[in-house]
C-alpha atoms as a PDB file:
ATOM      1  CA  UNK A   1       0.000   0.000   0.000  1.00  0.00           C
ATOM      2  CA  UNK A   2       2.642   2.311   1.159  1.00  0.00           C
ATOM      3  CA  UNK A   3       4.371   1.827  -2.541  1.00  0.00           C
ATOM      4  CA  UNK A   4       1.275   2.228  -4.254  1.00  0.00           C
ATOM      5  CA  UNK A   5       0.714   5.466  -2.850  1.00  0.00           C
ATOM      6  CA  UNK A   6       4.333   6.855  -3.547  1.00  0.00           C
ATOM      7  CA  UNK A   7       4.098   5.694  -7.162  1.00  0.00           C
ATOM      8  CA  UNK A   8       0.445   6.620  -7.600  1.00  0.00           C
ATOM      9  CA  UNK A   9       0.268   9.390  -5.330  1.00  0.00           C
ATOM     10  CA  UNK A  10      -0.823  11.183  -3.076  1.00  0.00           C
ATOM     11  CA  UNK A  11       0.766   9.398  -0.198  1.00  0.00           C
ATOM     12  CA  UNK A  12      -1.612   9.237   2.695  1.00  0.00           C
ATOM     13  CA  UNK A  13       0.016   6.927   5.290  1.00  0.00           C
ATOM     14  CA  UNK A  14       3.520   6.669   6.116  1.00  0.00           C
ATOM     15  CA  UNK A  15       5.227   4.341   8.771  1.00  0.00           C
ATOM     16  CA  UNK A  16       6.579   6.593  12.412  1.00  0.00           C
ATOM     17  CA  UNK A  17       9.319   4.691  13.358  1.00  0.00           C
ATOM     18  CA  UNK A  18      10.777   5.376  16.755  1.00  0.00           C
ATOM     19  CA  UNK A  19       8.030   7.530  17.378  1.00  0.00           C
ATOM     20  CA  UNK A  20       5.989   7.324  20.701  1.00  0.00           C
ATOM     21  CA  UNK A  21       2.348   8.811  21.413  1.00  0.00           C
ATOM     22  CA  UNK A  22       2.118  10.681  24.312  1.00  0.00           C
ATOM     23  CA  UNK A  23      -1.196  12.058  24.149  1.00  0.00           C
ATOM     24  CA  UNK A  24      -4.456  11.888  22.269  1.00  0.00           C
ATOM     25  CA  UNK A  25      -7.574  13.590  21.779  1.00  0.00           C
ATOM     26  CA  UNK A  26     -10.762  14.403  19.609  1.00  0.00           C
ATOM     27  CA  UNK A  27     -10.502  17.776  18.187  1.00  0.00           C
ATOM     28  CA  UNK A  28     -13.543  18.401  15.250  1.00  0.00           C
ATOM     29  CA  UNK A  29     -14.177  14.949  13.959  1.00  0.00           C
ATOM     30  CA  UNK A  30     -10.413  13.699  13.581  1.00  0.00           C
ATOM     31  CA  UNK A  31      -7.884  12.041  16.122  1.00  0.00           C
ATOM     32  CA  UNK A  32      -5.347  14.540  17.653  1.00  0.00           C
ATOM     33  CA  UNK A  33      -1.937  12.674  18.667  1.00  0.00           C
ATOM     34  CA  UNK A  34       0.865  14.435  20.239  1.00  0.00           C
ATOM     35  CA  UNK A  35       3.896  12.556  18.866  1.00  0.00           C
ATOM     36  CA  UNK A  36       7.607  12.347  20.486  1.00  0.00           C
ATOM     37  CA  UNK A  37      10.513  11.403  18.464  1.00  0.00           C
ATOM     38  CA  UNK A  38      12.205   9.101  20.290  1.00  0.00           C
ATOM     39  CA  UNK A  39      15.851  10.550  18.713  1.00  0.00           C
ATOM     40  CA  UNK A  40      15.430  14.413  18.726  1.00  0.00           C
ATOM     41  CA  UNK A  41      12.808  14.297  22.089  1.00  0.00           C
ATOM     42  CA  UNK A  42      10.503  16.606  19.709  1.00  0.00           C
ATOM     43  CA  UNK A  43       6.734  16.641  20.219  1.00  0.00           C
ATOM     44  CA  UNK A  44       4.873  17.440  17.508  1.00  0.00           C
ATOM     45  CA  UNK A  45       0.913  17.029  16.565  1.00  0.00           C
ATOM     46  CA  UNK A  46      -0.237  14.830  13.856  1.00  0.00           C
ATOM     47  CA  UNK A  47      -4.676  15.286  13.073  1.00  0.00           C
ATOM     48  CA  UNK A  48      -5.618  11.721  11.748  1.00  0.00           C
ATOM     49  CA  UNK A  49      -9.037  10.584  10.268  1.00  0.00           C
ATOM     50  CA  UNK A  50      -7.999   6.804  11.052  1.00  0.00           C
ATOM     51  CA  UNK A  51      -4.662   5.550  13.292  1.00  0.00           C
ATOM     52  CA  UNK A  52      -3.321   2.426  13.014  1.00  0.00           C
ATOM     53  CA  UNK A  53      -0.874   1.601  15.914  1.00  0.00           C
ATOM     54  CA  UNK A  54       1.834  -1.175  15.119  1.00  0.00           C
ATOM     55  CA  UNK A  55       3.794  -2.124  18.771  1.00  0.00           C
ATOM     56  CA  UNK A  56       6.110  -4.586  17.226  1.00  0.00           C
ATOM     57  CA  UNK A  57       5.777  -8.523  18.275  1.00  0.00           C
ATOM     58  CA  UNK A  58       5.540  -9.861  21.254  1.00  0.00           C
ATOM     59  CA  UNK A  59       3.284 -12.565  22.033  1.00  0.00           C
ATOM     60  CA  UNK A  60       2.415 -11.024  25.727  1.00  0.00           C
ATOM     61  CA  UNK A  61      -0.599  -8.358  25.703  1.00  0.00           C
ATOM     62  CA  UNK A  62       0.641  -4.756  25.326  1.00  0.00           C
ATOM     63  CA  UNK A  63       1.139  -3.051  28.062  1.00  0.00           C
ATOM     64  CA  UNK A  64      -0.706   0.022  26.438  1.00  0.00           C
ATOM     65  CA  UNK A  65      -3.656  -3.131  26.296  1.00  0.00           C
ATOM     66  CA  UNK A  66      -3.534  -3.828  29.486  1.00  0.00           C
ATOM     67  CA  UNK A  67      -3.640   0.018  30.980  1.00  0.00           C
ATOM     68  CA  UNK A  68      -6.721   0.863  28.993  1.00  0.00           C
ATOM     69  CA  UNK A  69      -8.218  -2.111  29.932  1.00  0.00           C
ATOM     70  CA  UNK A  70      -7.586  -0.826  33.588  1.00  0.00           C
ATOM     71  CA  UNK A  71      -8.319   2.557  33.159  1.00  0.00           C
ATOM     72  CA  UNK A  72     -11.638   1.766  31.363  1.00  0.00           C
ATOM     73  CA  UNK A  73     -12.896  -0.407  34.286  1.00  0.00           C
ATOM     74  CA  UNK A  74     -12.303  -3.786  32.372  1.00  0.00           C
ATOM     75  CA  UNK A  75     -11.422  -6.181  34.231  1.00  0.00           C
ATOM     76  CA  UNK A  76     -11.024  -9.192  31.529  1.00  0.00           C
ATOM     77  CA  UNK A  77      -9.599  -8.814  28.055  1.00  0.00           C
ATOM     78  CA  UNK A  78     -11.832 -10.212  25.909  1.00  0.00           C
ATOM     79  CA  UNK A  79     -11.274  -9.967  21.894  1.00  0.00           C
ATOM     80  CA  UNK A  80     -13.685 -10.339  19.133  1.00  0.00           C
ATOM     81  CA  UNK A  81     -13.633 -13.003  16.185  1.00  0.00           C
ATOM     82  CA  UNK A  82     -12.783 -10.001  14.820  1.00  0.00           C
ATOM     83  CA  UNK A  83     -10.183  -9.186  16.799  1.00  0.00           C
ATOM     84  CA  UNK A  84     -11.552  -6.100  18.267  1.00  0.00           C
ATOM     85  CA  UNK A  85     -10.687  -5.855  21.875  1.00  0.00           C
ATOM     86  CA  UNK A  86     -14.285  -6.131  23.713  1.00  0.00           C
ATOM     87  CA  UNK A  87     -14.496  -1.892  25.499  1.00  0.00           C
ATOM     88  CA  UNK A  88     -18.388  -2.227  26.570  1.00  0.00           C
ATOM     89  CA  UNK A  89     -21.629  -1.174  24.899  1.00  0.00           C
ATOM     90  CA  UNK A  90     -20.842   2.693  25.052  1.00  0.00           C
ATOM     91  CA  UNK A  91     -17.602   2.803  23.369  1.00  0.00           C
ATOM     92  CA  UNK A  92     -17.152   4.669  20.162  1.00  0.00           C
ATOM     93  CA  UNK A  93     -13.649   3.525  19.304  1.00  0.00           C
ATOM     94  CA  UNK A  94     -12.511   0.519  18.687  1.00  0.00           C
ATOM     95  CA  UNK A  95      -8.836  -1.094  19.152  1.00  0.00           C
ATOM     96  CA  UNK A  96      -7.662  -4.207  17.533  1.00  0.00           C
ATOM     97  CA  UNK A  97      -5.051  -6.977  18.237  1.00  0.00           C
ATOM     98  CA  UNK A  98      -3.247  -9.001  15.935  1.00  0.00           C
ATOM     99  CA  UNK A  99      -0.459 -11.433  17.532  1.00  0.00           C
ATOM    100  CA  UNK A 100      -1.530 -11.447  20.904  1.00  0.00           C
ATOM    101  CA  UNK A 101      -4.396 -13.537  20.608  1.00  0.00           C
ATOM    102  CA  UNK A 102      -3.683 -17.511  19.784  1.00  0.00           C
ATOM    103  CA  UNK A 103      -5.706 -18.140  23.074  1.00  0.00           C
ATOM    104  CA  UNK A 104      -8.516 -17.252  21.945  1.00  0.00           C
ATOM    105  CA  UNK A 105      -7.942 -17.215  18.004  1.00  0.00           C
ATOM    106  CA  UNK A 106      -5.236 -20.495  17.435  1.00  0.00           C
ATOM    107  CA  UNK A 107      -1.800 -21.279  17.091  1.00  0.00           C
ATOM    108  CA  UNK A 108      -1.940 -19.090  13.509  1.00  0.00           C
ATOM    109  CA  UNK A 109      -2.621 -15.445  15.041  1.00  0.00           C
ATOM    110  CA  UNK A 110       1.067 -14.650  15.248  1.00  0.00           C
ATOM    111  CA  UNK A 111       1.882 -15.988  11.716  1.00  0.00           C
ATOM    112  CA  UNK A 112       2.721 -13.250   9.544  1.00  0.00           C
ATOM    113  CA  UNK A 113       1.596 -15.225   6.310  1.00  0.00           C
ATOM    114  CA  UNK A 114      -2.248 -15.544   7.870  1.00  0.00           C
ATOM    115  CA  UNK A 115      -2.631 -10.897   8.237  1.00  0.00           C
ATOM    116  CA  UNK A 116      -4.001 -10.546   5.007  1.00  0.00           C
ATOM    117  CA  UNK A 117      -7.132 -12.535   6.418  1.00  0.00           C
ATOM    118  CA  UNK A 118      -6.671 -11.089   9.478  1.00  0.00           C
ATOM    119  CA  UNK A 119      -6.396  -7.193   8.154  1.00  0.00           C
ATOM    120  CA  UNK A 120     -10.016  -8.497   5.668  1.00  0.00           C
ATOM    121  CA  UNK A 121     -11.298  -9.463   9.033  1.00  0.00           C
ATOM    122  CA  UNK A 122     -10.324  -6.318  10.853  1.00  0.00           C
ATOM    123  CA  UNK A 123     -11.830  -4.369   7.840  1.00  0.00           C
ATOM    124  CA  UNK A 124     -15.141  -5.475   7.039  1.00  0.00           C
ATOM    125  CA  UNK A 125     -15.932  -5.243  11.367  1.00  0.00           C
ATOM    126  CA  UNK A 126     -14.492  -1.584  10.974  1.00  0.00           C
ATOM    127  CA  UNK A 127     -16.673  -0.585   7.799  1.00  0.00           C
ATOM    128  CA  UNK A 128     -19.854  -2.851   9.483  1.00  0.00           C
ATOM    129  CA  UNK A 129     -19.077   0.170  12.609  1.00  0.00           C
ATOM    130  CA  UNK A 130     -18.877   2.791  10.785  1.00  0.00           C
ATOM    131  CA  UNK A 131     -22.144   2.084   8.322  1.00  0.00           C
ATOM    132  CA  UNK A 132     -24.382   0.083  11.106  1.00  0.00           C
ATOM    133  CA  UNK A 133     -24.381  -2.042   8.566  1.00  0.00           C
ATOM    134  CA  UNK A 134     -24.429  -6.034   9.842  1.00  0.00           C
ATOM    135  CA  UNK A 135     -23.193  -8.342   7.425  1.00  0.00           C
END
């Protein structure tokens, strides 16, 4: 994708290496995060429509995972078929976990070779959200 978009223009996602979000917020319909550069300490703001967080492998829930969980009251992490992490009836947003779920989802969850049907999965629950739409 991120090839297509250089070739075919105009690039809309690029890949933050060493980059860590300190904060985030709504502001006017899009996602507000406050990003740090992990080499030059900077903090700069970057206004998203969509974020996609990738927190490198490791087979153990995320920390980050296991804080929200905390700080939204949840007291078991439960993930979706879909692998949408289960954040109650009155959340808006949605977070999804790919690697950290053979428990629940088999041996194959880590694989990399298995993410395309894991990223179609991960779509078509994020477009069923956003339309209301049940498939």
């Amino acid at each position: 994708m991120l090839y297509q978009q250089k070739t075919l223009g105009p690039q809309r996602s690029w890949v933050r290496p060493m980059t860590e979000v300190v904060a985030a917020r709504v502001e006017n319909d899009e996602v507000v995060l406050d990003l740090r550069d992990r080499m030059s300490g900077k903090v700069e703001p970057l206004h998203c429509d969509l974020v996609l967080l990738g927190t490198g492998y490791d087979p153990r829930m995320p920390w980050l995972v296991r804080d929200l969980a905390e700080r939204a009251g949840i007291d078991e992490i439960n993930v979706s078929r879909s692998y949408r992490l289960d954040l109650g009836e009155s959340a808006w947003g949605a977070l999804y976990l790919q690697g950290v779920n053979e428990e629940t989802h088999g041996i194959a969850d880590s694989l990399i070779s298995v993410i395309a049907h894991r990223s179609q999965d991960i779509l078509a629950d994020l477009l069923t959200r956003r339309t209301g739409v049940m498939s």
